[in-house]
PDB file of N, CA and C in Angstrom:
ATOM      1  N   UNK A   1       0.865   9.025  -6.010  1.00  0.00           N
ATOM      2  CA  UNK A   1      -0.187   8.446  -6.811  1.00  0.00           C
ATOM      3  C   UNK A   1      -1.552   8.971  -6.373  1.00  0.00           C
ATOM      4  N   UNK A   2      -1.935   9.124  -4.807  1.00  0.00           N
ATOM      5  CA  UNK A   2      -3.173   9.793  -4.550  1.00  0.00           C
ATOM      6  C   UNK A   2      -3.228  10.929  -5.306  1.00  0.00           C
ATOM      7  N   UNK A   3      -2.152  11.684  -5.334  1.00  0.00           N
ATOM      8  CA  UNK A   3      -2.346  13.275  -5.267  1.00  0.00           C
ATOM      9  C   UNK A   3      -3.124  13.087  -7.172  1.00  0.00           C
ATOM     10  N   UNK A   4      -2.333  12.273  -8.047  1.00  0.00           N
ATOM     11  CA  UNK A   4      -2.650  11.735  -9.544  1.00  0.00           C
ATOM     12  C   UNK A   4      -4.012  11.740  -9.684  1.00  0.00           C
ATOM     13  N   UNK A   5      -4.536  10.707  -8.852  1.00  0.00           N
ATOM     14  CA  UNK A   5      -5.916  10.301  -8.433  1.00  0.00           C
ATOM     15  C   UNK A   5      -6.725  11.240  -8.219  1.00  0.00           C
ATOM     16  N   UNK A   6      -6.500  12.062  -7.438  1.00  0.00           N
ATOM     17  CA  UNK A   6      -7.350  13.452  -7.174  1.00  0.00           C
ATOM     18  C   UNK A   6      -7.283  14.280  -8.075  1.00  0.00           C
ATOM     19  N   UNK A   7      -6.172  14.496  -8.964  1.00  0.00           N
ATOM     20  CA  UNK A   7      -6.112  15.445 -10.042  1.00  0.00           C
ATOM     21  C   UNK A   7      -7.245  14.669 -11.168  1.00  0.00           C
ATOM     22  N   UNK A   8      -7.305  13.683 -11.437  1.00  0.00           N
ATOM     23  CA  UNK A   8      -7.596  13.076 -12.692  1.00  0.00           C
ATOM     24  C   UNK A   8      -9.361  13.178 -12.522  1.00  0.00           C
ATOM     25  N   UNK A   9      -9.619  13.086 -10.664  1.00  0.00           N
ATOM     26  CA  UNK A   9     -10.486  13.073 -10.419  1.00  0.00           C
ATOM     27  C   UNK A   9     -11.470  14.804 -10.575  1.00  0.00           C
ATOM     28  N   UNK A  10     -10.868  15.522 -10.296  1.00  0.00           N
ATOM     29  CA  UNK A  10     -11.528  16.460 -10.564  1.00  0.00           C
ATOM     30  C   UNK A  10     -11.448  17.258 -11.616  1.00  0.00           C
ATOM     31  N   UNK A  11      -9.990  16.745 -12.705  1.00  0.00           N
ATOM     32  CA  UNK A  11     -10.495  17.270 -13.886  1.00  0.00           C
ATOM     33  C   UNK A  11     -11.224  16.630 -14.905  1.00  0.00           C
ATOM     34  N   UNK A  12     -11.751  15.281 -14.317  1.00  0.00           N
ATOM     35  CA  UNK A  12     -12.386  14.841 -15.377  1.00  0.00           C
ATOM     36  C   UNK A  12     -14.072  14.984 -14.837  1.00  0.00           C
ATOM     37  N   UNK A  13     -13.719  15.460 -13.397  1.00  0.00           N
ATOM     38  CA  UNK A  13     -15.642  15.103 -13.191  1.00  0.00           C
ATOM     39  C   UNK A  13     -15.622  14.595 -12.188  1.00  0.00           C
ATOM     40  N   UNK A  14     -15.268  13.189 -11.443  1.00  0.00           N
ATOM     41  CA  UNK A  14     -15.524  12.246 -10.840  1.00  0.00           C
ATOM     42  C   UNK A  14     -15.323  12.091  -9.451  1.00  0.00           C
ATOM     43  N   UNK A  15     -16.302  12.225  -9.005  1.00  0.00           N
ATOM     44  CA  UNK A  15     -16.228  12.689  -7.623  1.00  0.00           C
ATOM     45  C   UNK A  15     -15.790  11.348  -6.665  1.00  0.00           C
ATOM     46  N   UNK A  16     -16.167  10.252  -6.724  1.00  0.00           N
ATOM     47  CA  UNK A  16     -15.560   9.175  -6.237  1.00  0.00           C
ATOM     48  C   UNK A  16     -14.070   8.881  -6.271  1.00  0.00           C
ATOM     49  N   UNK A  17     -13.579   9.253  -7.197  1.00  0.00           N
ATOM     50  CA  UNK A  17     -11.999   9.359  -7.687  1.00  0.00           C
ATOM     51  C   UNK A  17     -11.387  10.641  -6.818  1.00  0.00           C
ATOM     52  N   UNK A  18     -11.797  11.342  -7.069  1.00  0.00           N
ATOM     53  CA  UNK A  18     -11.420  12.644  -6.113  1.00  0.00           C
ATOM     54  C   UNK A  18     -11.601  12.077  -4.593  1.00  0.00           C
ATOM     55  N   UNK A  19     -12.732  11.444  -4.493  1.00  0.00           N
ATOM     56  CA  UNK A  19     -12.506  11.075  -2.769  1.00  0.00           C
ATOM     57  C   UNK A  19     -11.863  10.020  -2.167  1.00  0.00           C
ATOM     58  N   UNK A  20     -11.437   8.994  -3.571  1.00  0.00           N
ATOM     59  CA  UNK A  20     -11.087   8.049  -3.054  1.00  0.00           C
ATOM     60  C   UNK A  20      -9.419   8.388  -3.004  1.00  0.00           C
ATOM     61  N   UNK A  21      -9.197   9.168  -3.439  1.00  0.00           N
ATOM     62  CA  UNK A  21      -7.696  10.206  -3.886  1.00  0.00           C
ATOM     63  C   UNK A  21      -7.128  10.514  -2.637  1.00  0.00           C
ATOM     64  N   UNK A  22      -8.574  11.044  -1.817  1.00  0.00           N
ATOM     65  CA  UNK A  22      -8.208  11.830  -0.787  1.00  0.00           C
ATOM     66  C   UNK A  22      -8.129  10.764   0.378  1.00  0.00           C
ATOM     67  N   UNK A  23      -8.632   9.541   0.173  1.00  0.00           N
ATOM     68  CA  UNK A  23      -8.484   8.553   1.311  1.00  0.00           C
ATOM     69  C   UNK A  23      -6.773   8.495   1.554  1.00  0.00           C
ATOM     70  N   UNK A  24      -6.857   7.923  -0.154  1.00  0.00           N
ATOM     71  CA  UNK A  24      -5.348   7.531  -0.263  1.00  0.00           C
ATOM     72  C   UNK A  24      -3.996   7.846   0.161  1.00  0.00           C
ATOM     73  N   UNK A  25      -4.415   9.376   0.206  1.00  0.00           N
ATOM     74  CA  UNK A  25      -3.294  10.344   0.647  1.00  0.00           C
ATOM     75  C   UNK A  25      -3.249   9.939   2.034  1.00  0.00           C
ATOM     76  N   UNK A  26      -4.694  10.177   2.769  1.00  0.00           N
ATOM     77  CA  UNK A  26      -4.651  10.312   4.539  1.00  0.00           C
ATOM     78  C   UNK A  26      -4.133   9.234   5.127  1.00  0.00           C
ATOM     79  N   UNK A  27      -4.392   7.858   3.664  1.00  0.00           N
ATOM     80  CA  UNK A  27      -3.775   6.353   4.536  1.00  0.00           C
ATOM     81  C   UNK A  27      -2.126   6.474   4.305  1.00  0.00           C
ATOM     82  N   UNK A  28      -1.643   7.203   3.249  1.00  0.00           N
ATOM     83  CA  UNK A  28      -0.293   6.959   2.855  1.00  0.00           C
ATOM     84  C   UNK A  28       0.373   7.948   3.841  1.00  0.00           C
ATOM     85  N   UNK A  29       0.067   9.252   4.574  1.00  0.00           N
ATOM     86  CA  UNK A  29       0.654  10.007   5.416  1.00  0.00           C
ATOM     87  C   UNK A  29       0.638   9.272   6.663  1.00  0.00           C
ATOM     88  N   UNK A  30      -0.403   8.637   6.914  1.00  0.00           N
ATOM     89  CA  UNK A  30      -0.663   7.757   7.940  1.00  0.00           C
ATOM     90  C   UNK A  30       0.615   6.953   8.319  1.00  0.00           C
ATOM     91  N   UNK A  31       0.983   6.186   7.231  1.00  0.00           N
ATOM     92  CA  UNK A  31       1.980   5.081   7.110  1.00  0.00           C
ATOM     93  C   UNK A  31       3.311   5.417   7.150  1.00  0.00           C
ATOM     94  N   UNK A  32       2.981   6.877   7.094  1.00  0.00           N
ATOM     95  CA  UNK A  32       4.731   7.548   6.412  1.00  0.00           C
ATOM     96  C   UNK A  32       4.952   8.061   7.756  1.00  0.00           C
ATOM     97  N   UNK A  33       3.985   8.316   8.594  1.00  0.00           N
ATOM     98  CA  UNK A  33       4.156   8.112  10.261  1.00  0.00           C
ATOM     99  C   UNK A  33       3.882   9.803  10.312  1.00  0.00           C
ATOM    100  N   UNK A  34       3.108  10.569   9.267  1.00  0.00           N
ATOM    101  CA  UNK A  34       2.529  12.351   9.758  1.00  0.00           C
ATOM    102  C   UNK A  34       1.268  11.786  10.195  1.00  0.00           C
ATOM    103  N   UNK A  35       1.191  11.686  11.376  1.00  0.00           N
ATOM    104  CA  UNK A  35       0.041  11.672  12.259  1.00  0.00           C
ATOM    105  C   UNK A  35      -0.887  12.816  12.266  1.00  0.00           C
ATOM    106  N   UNK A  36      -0.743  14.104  12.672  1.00  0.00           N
ATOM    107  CA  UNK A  36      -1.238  15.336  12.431  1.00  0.00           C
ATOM    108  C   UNK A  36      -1.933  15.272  11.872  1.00  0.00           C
ATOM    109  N   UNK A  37      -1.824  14.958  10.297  1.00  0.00           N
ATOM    110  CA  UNK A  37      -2.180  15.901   8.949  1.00  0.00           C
ATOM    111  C   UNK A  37      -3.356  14.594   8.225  1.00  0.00           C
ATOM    112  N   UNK A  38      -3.429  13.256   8.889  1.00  0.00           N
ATOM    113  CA  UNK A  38      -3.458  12.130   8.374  1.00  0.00           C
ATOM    114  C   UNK A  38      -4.932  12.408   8.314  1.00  0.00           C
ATOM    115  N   UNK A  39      -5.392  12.911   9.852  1.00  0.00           N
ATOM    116  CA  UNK A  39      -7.156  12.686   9.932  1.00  0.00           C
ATOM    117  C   UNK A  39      -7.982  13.614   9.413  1.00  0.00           C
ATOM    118  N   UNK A  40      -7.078  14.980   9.223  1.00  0.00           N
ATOM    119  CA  UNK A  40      -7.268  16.367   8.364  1.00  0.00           C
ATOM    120  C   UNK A  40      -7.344  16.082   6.923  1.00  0.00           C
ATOM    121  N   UNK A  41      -6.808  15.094   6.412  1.00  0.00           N
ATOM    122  CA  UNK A  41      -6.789  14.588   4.659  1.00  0.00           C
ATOM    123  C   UNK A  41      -7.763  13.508   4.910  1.00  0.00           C
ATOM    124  N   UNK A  42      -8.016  12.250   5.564  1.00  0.00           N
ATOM    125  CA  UNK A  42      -9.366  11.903   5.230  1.00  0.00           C
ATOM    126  C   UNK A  42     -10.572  12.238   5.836  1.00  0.00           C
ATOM    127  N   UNK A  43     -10.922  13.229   4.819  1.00  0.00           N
ATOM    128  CA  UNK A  43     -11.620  14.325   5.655  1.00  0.00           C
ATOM    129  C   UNK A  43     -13.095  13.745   5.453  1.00  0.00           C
ATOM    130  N   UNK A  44     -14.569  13.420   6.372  1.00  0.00           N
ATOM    131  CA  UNK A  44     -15.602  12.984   6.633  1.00  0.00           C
ATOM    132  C   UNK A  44     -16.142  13.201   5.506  1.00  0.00           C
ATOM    133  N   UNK A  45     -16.057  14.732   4.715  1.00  0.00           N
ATOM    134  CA  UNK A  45     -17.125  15.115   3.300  1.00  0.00           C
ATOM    135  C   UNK A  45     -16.637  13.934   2.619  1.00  0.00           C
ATOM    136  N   UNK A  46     -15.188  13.709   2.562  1.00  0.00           N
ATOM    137  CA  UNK A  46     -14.666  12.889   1.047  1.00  0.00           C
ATOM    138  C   UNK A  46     -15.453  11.557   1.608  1.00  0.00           C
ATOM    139  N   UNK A  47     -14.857  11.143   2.628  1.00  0.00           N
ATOM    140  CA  UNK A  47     -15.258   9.756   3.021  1.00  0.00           C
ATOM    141  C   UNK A  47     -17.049   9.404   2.977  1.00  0.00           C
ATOM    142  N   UNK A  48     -17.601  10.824   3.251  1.00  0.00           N
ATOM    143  CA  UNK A  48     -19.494  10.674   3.063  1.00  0.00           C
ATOM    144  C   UNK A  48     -19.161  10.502   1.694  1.00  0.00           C
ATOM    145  N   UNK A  49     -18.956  10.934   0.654  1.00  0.00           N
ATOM    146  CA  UNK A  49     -18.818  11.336  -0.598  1.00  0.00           C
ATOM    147  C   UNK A  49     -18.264   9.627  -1.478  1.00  0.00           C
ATOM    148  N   UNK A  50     -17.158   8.881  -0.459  1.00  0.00           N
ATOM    149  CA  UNK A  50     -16.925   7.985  -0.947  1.00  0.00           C
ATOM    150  C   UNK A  50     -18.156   7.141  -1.018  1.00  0.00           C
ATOM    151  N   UNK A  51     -18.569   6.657   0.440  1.00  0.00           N
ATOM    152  CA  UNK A  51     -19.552   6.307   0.680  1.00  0.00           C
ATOM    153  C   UNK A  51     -20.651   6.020   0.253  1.00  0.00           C
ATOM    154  N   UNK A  52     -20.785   6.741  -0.978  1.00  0.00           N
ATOM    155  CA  UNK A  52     -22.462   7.234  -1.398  1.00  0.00           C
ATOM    156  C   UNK A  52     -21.980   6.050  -2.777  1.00  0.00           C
ATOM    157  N   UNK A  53     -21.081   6.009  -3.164  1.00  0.00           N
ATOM    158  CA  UNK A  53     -19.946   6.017  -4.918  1.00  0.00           C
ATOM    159  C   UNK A  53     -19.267   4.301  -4.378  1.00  0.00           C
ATOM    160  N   UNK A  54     -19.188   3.819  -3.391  1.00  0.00           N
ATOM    161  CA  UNK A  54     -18.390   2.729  -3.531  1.00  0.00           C
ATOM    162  C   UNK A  54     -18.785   1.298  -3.703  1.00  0.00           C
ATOM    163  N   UNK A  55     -17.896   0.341  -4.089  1.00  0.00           N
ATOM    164  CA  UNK A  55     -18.747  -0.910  -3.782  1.00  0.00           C
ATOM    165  C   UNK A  55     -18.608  -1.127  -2.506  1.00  0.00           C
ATOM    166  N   UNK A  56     -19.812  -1.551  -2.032  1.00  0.00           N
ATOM    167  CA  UNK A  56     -19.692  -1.996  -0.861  1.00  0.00           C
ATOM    168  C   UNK A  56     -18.890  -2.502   0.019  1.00  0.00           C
ATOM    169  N   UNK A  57     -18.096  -3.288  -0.465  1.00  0.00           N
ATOM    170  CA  UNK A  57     -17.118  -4.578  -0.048  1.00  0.00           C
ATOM    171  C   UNK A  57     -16.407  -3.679   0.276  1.00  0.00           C
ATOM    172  N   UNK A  58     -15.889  -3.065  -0.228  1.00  0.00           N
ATOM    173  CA  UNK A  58     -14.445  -1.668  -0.213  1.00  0.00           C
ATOM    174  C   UNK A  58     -14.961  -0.659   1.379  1.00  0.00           C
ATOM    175  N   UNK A  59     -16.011  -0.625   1.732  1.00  0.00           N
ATOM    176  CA  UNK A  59     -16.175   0.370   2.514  1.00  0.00           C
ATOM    177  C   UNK A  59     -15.556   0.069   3.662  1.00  0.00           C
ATOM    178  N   UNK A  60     -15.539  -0.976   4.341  1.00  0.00           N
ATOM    179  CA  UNK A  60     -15.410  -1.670   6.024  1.00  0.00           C
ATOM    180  C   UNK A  60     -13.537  -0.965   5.496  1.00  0.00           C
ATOM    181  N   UNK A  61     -12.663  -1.075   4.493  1.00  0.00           N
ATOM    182  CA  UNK A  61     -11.536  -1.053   4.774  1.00  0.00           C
ATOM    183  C   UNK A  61     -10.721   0.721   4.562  1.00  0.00           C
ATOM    184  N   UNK A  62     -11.895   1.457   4.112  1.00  0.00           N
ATOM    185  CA  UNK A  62     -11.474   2.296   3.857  1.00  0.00           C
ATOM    186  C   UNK A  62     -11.637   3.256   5.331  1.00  0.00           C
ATOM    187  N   UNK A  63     -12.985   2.994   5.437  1.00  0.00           N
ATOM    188  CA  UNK A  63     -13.715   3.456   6.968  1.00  0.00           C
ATOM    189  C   UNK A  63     -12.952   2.950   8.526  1.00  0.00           C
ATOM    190  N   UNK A  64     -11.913   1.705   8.014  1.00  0.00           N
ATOM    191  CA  UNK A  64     -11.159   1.450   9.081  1.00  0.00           C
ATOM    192  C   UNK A  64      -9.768   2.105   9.343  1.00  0.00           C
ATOM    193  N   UNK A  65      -9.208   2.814   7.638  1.00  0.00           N
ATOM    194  CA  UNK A  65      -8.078   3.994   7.690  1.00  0.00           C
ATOM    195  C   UNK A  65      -8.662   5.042   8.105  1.00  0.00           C
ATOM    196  N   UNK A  66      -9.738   5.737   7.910  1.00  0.00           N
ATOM    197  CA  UNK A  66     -10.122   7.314   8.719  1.00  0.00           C
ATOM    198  C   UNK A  66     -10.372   6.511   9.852  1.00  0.00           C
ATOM    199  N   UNK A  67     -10.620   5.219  10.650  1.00  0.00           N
ATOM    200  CA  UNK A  67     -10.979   5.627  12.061  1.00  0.00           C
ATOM    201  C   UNK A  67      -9.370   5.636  12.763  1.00  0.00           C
ATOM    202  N   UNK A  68      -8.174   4.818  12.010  1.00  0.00           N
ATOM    203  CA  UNK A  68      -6.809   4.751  12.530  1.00  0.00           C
ATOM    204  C   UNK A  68      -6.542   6.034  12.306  1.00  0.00           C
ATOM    205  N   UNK A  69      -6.890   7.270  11.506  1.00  0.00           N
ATOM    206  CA  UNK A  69      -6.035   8.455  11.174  1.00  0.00           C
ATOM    207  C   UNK A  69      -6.834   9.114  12.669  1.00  0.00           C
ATOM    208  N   UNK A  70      -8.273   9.077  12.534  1.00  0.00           N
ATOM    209  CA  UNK A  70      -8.770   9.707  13.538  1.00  0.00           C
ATOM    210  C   UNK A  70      -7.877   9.414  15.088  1.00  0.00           C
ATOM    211  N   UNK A  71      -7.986   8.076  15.382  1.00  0.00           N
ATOM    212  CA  UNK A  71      -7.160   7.377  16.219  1.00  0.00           C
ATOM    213  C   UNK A  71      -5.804   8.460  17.086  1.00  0.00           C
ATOM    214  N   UNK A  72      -5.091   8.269  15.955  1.00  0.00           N
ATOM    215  CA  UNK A  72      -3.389   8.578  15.671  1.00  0.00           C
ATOM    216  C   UNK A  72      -3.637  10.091  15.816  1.00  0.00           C
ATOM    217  N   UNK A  73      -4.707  10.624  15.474  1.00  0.00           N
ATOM    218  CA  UNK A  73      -4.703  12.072  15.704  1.00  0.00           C
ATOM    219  C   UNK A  73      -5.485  12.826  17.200  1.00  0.00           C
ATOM    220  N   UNK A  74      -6.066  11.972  17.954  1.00  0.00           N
ATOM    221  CA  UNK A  74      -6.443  11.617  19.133  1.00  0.00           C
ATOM    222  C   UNK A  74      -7.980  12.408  19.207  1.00  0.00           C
ATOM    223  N   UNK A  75      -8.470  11.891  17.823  1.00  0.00           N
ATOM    224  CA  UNK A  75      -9.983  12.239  18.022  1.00  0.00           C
ATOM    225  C   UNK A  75     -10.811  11.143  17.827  1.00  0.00           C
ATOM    226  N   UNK A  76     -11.087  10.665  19.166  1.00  0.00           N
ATOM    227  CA  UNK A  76     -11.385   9.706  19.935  1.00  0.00           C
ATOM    228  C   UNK A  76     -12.897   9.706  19.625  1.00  0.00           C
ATOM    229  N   UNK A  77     -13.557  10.535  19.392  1.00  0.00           N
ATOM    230  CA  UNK A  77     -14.905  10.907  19.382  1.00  0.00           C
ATOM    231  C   UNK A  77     -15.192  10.671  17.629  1.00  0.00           C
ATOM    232  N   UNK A  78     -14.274  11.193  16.772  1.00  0.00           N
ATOM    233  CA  UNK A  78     -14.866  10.706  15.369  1.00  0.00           C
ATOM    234  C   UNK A  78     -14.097   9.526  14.993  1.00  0.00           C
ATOM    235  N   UNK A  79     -13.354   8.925  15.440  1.00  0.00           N
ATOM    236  CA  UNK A  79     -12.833   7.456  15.313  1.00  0.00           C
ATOM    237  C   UNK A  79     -14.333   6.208  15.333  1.00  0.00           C
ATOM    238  N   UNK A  80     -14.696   6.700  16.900  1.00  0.00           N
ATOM    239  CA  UNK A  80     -15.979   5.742  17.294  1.00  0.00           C
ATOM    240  C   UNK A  80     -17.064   6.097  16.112  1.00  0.00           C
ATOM    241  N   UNK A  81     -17.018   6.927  15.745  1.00  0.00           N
ATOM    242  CA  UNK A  81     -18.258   7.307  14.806  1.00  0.00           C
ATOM    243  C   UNK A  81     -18.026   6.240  13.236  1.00  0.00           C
ATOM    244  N   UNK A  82     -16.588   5.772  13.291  1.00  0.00           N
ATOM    245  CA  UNK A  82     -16.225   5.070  11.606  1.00  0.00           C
ATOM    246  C   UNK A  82     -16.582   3.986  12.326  1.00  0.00           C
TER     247      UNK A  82
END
């Protein structure tokens, strides 16, 4: 469904959709237990990018999956930064 999300997102325009696409993926690899690849897909541009585009309320939970991918991927240094 992310990958949907990201398609729909950049062929229609919408850059929030495209990033929020790309959260989706990094939380769902996350869960599916690819640690590696998790903190490499929610990648800081998308998440600045979400950032700028979201409601507010939504941010604390999205910003708390890139700091677990960061986490799980043992970058300890951009974890503290979410």
């Amino acid at each position: 469904m992310a990958d949907e999300e990201i398609a729909i997102g950049t062929e229609q325009g919408f850059p929030f959709w495209h990033a929020l696409g790309t959260l989706h993926r990094g939380a769902g690899l996350l869960l599916q237990g690819t640690r590696a690849g998790s903190a490499n897909r929610c990648s800081s541009r998308d998440s600045s990018r979400f950032e700028l585009q979201a409601p507010q309320v939504r941010i604390p939970a999205y910003l708390g999956m890139l700091a677990e991918a960061y986490l799980q991927a043992a970058r300890f240094e951009d974890a503290a930064k979410r």
